[in-house]
C-alpha atoms as a PDB file:
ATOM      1  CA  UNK A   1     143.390  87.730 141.734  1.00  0.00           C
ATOM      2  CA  UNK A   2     143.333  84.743 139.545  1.00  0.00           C
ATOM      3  CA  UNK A   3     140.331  82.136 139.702  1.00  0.00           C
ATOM      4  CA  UNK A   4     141.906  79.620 141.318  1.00  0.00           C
ATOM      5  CA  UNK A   5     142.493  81.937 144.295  1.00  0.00           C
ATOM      6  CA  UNK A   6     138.932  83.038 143.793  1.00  0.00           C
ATOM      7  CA  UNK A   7     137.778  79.403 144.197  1.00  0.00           C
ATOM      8  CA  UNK A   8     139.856  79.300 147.634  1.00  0.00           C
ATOM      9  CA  UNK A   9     138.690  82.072 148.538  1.00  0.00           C
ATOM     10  CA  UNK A  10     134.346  81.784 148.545  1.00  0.00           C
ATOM     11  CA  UNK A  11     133.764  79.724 151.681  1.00  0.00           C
ATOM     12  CA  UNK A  12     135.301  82.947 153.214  1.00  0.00           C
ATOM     13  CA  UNK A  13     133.756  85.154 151.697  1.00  0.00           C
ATOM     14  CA  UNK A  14     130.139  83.738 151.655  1.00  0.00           C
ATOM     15  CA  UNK A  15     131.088  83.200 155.733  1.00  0.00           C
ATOM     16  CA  UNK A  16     132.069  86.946 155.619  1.00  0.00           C
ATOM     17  CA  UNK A  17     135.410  86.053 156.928  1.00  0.00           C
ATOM     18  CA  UNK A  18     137.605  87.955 154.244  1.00  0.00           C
ATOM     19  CA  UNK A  19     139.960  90.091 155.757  1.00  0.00           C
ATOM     20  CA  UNK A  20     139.090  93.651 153.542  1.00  0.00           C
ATOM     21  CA  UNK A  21     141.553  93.841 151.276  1.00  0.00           C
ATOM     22  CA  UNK A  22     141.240  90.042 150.121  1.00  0.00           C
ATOM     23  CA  UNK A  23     137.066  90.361 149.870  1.00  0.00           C
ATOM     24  CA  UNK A  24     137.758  93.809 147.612  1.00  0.00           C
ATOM     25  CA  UNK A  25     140.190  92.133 145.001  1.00  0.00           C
ATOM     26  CA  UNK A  26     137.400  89.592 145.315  1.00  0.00           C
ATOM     27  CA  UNK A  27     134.903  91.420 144.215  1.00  0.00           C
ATOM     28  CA  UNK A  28     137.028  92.989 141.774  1.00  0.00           C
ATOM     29  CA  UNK A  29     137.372  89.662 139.954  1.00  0.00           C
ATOM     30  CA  UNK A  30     133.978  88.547 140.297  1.00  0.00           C
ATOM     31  CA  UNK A  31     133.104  92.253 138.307  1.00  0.00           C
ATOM     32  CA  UNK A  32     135.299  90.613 135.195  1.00  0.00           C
ATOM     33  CA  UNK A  33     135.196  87.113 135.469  1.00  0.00           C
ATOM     34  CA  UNK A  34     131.974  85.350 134.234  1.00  0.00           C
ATOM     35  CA  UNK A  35     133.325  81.826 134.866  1.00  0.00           C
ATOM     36  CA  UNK A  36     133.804  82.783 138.744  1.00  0.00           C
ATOM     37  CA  UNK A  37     130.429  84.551 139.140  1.00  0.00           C
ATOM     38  CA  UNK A  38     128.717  81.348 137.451  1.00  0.00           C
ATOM     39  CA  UNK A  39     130.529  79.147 139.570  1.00  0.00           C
ATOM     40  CA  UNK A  40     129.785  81.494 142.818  1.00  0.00           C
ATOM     41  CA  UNK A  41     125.854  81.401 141.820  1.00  0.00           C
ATOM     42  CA  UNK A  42     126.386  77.587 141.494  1.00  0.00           C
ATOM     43  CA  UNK A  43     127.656  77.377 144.852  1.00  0.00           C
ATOM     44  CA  UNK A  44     125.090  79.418 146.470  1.00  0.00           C
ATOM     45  CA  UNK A  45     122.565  77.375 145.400  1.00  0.00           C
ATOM     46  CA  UNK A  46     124.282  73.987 146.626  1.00  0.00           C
ATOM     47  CA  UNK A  47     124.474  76.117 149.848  1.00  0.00           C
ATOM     48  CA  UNK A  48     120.650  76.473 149.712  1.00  0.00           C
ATOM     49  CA  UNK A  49     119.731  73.011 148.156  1.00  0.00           C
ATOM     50  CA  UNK A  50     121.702  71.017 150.782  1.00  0.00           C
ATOM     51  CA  UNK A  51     122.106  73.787 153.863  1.00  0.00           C
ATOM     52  CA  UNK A  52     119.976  72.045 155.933  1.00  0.00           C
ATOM     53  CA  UNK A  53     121.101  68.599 155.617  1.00  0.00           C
ATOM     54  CA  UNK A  54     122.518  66.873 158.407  1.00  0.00           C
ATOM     55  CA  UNK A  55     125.222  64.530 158.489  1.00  0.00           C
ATOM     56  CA  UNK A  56     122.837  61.899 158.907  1.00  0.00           C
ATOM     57  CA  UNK A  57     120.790  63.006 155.682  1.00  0.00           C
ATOM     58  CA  UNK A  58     123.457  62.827 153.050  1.00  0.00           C
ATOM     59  CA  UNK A  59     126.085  59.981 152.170  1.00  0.00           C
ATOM     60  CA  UNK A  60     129.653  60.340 152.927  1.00  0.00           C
ATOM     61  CA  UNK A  61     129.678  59.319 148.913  1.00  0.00           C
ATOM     62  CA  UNK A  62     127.688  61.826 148.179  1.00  0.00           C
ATOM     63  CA  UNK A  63     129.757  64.646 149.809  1.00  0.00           C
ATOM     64  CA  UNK A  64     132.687  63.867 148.309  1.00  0.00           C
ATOM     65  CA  UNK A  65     130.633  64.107 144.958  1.00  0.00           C
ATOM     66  CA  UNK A  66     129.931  67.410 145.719  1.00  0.00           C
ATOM     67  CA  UNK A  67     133.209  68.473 147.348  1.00  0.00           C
ATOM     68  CA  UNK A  68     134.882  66.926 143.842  1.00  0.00           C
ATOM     69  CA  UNK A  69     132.519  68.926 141.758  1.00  0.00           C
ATOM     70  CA  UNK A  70     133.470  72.263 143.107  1.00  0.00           C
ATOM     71  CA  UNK A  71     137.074  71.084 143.294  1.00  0.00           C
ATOM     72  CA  UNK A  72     137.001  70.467 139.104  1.00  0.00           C
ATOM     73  CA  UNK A  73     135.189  73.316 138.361  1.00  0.00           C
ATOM     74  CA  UNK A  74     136.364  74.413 134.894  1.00  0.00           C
ATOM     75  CA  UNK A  75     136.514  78.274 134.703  1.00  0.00           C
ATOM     76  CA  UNK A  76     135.247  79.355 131.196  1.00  0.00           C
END
């Protein structure tokens, strides 16, 4: 696995979604990857900074800010 599949693939796995063989070559990657774990503790924490925000609570600006941030995410 390559990061950019590993950056597809972590709504999935956080959701627990990953069919087995896809969440162990996940894993696998995050063992030897620093960039990917940092960016998978990054995410985690948006998750629990924002997780309770409704639609009403956050601007559709802001989203996107978010969702953009995660999309550039520059593996080290």
């Amino acid at each position: 696995m390559n990061c950019n599949d590993f950056v597809e693939l972590v709504t999935e796995f956080l959701d627990g979604a990953l069919p087995e063989d896809d969440e162990r070559r996940f894993i696998e990657h995050l063992a030897e990857c620093s960039g990917c774990e940092t960016y998978l503790d990054q995410f985690r924490q948006t998750i629990a900074a924002t997780g309770e925000l409704t639609p009403d609570e956050i601007s559709s600006e802001a989203r996107e800010q978010l969702l953009g941030a995660f999309r550039n995410f520059k593996r080290q």
